[in-house]
C-alpha atoms as a PDB file:
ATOM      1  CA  UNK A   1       0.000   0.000   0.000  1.00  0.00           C
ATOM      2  CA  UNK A   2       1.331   3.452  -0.453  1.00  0.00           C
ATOM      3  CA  UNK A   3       1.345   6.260   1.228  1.00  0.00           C
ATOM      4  CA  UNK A   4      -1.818   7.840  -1.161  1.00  0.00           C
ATOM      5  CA  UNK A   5      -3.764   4.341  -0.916  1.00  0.00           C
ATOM      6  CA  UNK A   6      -2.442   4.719   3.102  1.00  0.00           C
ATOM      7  CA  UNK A   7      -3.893   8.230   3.767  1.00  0.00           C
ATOM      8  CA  UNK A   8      -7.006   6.810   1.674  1.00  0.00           C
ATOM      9  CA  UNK A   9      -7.360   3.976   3.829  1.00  0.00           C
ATOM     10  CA  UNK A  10      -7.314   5.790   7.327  1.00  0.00           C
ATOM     11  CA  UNK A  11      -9.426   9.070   6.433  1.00  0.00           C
ATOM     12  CA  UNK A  12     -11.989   5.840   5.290  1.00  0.00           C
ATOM     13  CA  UNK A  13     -11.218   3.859   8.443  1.00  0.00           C
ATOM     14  CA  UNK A  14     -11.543   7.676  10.618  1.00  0.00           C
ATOM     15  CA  UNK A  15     -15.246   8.072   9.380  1.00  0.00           C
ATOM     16  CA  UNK A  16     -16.251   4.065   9.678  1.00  0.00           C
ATOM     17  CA  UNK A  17     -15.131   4.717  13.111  1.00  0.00           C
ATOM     18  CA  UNK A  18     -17.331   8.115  13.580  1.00  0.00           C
ATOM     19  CA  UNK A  19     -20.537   6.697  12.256  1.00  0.00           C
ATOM     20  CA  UNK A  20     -20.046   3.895  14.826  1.00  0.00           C
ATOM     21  CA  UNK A  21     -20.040   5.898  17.400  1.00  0.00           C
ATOM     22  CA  UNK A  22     -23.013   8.041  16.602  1.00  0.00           C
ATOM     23  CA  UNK A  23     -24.816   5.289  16.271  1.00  0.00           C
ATOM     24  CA  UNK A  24     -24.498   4.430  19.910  1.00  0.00           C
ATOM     25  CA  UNK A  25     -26.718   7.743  20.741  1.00  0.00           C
ATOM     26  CA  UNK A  26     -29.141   8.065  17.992  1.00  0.00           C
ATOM     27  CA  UNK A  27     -30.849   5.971  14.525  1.00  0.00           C
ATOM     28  CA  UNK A  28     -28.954   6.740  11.142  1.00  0.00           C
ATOM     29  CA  UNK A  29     -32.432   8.645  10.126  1.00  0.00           C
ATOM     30  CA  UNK A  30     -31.127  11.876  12.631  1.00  0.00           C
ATOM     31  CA  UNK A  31     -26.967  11.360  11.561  1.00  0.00           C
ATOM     32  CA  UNK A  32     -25.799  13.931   9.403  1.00  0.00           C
ATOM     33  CA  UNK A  33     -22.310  14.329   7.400  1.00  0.00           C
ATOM     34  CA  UNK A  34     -21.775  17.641   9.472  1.00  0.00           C
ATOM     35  CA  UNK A  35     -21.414  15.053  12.404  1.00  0.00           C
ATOM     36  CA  UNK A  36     -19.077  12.525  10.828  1.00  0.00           C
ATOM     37  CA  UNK A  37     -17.024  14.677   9.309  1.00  0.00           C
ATOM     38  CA  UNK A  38     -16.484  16.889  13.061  1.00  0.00           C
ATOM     39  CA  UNK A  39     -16.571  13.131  14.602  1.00  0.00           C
ATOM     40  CA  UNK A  40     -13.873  12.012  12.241  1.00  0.00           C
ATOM     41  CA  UNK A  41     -11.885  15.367  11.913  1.00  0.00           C
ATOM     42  CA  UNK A  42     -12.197  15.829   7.968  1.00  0.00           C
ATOM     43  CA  UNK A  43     -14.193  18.545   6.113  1.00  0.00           C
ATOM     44  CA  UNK A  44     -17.092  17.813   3.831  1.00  0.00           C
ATOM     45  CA  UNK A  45     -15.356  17.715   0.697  1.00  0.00           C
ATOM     46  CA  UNK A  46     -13.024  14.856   1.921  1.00  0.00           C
ATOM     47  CA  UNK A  47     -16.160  13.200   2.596  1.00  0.00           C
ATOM     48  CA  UNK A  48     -17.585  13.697  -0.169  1.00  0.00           C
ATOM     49  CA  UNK A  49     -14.707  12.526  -1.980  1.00  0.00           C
ATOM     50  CA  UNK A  50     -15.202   8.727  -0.423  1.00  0.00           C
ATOM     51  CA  UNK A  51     -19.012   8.513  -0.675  1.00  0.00           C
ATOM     52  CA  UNK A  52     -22.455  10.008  -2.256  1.00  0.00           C
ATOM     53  CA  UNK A  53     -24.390   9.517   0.681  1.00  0.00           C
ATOM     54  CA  UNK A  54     -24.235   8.511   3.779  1.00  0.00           C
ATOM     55  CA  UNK A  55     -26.119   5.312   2.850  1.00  0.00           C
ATOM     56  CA  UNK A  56     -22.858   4.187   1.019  1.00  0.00           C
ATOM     57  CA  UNK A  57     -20.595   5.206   4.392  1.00  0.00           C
ATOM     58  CA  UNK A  58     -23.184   2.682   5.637  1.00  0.00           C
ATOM     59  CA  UNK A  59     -22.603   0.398   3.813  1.00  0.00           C
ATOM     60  CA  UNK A  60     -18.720   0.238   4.118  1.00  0.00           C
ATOM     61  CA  UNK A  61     -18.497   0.286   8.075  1.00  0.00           C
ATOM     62  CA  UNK A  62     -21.220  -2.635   7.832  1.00  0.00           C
ATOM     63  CA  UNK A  63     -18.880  -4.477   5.524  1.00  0.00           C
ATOM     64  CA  UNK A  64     -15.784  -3.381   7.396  1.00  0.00           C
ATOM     65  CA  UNK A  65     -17.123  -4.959  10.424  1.00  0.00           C
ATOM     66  CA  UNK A  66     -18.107  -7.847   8.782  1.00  0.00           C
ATOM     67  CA  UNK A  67     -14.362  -8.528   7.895  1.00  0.00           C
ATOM     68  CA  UNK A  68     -13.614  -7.522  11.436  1.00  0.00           C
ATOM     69  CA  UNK A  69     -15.924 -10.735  12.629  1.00  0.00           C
ATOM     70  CA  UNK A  70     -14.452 -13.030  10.170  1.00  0.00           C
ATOM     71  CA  UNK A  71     -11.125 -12.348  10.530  1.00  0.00           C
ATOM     72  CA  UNK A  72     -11.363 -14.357  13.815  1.00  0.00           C
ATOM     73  CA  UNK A  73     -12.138 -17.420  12.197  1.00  0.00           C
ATOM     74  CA  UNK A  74     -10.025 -19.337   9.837  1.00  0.00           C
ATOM     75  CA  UNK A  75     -10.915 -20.175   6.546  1.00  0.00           C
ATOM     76  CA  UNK A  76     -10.248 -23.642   5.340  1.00  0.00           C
ATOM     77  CA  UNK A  77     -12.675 -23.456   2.220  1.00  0.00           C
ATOM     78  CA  UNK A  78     -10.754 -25.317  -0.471  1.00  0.00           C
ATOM     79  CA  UNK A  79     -11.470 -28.661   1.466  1.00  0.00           C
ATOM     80  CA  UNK A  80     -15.209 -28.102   2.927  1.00  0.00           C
ATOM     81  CA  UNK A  81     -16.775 -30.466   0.145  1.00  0.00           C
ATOM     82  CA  UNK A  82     -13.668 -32.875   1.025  1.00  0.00           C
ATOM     83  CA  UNK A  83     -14.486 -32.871   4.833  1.00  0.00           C
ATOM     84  CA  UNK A  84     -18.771 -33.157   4.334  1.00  0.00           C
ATOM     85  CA  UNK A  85     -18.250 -36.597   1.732  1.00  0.00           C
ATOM     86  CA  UNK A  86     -18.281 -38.706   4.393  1.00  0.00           C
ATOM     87  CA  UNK A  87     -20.847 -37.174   6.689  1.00  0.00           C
ATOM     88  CA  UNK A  88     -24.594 -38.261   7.568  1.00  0.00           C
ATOM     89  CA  UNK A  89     -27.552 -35.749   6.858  1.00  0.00           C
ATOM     90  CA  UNK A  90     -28.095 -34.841  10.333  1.00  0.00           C
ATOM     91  CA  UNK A  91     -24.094 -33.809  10.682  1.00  0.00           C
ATOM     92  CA  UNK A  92     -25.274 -31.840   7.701  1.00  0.00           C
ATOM     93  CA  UNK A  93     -27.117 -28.935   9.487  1.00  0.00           C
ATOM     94  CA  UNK A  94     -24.853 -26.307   8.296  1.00  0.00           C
ATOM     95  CA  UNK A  95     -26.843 -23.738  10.046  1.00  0.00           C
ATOM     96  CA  UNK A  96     -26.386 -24.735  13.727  1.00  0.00           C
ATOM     97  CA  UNK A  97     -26.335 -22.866  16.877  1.00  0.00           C
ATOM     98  CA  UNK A  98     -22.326 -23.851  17.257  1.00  0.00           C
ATOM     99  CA  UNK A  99     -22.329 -21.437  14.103  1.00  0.00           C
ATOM    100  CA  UNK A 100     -24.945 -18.713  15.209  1.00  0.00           C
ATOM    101  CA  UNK A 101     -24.174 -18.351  18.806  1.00  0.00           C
ATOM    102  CA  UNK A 102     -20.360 -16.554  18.193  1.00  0.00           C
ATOM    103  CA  UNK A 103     -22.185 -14.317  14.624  1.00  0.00           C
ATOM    104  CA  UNK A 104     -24.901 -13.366  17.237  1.00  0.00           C
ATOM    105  CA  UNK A 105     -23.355 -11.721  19.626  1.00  0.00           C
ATOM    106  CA  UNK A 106     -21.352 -10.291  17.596  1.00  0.00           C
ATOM    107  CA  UNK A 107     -24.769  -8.370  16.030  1.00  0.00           C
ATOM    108  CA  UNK A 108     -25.553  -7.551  19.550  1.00  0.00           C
ATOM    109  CA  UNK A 109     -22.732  -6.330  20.163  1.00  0.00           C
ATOM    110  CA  UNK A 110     -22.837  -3.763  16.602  1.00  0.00           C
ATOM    111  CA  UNK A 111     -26.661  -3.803  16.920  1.00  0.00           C
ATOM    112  CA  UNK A 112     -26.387   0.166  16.017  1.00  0.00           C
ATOM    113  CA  UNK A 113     -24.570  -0.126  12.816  1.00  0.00           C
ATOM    114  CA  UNK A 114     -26.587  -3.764  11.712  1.00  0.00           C
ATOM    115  CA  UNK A 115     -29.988  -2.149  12.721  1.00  0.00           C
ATOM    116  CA  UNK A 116     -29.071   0.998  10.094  1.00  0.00           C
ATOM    117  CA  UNK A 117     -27.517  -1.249   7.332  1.00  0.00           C
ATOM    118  CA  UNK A 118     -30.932  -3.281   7.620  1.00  0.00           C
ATOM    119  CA  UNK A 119     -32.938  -0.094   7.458  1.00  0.00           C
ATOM    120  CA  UNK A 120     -30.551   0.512   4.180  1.00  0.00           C
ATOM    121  CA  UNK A 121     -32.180  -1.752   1.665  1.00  0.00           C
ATOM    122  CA  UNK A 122     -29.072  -0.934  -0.826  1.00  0.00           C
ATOM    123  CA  UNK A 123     -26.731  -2.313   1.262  1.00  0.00           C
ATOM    124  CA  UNK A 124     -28.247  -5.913   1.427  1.00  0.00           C
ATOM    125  CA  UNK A 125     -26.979  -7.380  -1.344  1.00  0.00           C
ATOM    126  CA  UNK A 126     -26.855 -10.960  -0.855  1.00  0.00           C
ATOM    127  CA  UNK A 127     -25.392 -12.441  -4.229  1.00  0.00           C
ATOM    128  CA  UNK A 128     -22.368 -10.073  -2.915  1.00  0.00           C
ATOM    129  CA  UNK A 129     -21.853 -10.089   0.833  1.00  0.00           C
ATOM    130  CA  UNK A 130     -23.099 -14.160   0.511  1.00  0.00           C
ATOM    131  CA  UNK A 131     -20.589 -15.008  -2.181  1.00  0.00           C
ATOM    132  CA  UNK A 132     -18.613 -16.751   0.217  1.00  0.00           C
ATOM    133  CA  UNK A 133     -21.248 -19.050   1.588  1.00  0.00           C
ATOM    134  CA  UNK A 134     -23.173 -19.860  -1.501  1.00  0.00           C
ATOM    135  CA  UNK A 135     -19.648 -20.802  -3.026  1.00  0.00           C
ATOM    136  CA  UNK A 136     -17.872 -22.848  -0.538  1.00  0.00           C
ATOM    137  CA  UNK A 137     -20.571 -24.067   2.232  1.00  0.00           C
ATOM    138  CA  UNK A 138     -23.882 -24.533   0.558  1.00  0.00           C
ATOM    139  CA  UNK A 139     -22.832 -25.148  -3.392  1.00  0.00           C
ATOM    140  CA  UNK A 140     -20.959 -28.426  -1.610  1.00  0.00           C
ATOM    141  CA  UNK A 141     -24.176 -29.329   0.868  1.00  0.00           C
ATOM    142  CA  UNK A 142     -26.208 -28.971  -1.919  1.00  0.00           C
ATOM    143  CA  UNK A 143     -24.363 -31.102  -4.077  1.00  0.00           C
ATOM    144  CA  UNK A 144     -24.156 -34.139  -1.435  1.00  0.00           C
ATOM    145  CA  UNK A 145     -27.534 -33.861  -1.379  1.00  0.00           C
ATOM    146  CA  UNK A 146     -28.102 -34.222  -4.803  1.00  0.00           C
ATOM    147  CA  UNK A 147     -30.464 -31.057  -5.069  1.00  0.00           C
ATOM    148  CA  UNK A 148     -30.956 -30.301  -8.987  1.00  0.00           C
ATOM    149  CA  UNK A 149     -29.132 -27.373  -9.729  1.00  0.00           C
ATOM    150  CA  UNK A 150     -31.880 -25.651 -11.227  1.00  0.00           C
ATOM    151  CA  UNK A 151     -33.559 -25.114  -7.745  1.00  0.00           C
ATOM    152  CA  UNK A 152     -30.168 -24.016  -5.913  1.00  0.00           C
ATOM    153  CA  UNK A 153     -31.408 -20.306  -6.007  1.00  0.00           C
ATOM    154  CA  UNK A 154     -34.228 -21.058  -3.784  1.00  0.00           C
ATOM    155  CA  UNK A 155     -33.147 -22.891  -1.061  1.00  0.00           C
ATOM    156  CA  UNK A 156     -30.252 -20.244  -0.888  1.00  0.00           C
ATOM    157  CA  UNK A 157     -32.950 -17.478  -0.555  1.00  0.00           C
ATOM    158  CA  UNK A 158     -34.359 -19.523   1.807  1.00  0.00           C
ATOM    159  CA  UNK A 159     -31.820 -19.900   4.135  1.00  0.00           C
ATOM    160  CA  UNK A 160     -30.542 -16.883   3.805  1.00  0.00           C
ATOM    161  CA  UNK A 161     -33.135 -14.296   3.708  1.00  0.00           C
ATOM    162  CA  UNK A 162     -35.117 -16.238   6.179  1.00  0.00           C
ATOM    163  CA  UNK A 163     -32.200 -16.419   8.930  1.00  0.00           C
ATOM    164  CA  UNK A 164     -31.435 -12.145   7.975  1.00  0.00           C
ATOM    165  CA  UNK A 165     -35.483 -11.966   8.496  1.00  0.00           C
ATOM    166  CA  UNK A 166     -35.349 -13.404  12.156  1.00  0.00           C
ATOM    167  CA  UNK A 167     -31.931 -11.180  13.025  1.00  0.00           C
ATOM    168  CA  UNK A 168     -34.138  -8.056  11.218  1.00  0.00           C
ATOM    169  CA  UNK A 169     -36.862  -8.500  13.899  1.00  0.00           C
ATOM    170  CA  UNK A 170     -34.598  -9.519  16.684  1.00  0.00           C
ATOM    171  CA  UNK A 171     -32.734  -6.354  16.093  1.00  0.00           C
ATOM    172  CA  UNK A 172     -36.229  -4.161  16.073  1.00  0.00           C
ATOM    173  CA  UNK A 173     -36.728  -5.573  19.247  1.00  0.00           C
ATOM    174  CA  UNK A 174     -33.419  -4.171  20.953  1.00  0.00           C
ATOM    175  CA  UNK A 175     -32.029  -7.846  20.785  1.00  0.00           C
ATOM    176  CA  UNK A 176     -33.637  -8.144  24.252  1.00  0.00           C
ATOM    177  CA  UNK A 177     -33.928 -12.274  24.043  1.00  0.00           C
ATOM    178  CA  UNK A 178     -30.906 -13.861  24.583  1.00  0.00           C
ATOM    179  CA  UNK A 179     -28.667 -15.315  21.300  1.00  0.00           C
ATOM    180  CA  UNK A 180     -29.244 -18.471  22.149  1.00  0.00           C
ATOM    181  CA  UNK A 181     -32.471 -18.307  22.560  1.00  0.00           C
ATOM    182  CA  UNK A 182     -32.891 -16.753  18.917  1.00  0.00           C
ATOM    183  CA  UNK A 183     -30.134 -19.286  17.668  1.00  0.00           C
ATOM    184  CA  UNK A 184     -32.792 -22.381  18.635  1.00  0.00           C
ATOM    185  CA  UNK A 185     -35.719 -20.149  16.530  1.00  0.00           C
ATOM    186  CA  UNK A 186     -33.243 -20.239  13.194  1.00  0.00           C
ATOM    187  CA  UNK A 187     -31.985 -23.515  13.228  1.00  0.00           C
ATOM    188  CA  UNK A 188     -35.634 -24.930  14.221  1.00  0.00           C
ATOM    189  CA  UNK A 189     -36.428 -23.377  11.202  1.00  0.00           C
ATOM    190  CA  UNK A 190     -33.807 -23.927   8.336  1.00  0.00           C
ATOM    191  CA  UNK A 191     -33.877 -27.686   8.339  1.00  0.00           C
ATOM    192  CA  UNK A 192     -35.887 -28.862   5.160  1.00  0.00           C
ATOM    193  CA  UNK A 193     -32.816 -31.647   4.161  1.00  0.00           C
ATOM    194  CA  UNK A 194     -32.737 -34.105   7.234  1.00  0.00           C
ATOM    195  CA  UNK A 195     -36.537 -34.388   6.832  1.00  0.00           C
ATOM    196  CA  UNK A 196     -37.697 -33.768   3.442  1.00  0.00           C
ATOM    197  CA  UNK A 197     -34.752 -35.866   1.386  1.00  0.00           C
ATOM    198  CA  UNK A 198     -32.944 -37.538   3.830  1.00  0.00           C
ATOM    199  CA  UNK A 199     -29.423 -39.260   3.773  1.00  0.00           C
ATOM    200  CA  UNK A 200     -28.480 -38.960   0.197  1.00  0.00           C
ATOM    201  CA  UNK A 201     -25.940 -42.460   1.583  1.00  0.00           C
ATOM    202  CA  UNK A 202     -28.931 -44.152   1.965  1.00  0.00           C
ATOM    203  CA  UNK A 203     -30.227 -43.957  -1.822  1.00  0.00           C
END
């Protein structure tokens, strides 16, 4: 990186950093980019220089804690379909509370800046921020299960826009019920494989 793309990168990280922290007193509706910019010590037109709106500053602080959550994990996704070729349908369940519990509280935890990307219908893009998933974790389930391919888009929509609807209305709701408690509600509903086709080893 040099020392342009450096200054770039900090001013960018500066006002990711200042919208987080407004958020913590008041909804996106009532932020303004006279705030950031004070918040963040730049002027407007250095602002303006990064983003239109504030929707698309949004949109970058939700994906740049996004990396910030994954980075804890490691990502081994070259040999996921390896690893799932010997496993049974109920070891399947790729949507389990082992997997929601940690991705929960980290929502609770950024409830602010979730709770305004949410209320920023722009910045759900799924066939982007889910590239990862559909590619290396359900492409592979959905393959051992022998799901026609023609179908794939709507058991990814499925799974995916149904868990983001129950985090949508746990969010509303202050994420007063504890994660595990809304970890149980998802994966009691996201499990149509087990009991609909069953072990694709026993055909």
């Amino acid at each position: 990186m040099n020392r342009a793309e450096s200054k770039y990168f900090n001013t960018a990280l500066c006002m990711d950093e200042a919208l987080i922290t407004l958020l913590e007193k008041k909804d996106i509706e009532y932020v303004t980019v006279k705030e950031i910019c004070e918040k963040a010590g730049v002027n407007r037109s250095t602002f303006y220089l990064h983003y239109e709106t504030i929707g698309d500053l949004v949109n970058e602080t939700a994906e740049m804690i996004n990396r910030r959550f994954l980075s804890y994990f490691s990502a081994d996704k070259a040999g996921f379909a390896e690893k799932i070729s010997g496993k049974s349908a109920e070891e399947l369940i790729f949507i389990k509370k082992d997997y929601l519990c940690p991705y929960l509280n980290f929502i609770r935890e950024n409830k602010n800046i979730y709770r305004a990307t949410f209320r920023n219908p722009e910045s759900m893009q799924a066939g982007v921020k889910y590239g990862y998933l559909k590619q290396y974790v359900i492409r592979p389930v959905f393959e051992k299960f022998r799901i026609p391919e023609e179908v794939w888009k709507y058991y990814t929509a499925y799974y995916i826009e149904g868990t983001v609807a129950v985090i949508k209305e746990w969010l509303n709701g202050g994420c007063k019920e504890p994660v595990e408690v809304i970890a149980d509600v998802i994966e009691a509903c996201v499990r149509p494989f087990d009991r609909r086709n069953g072990n694709p080893d026993e055909k």
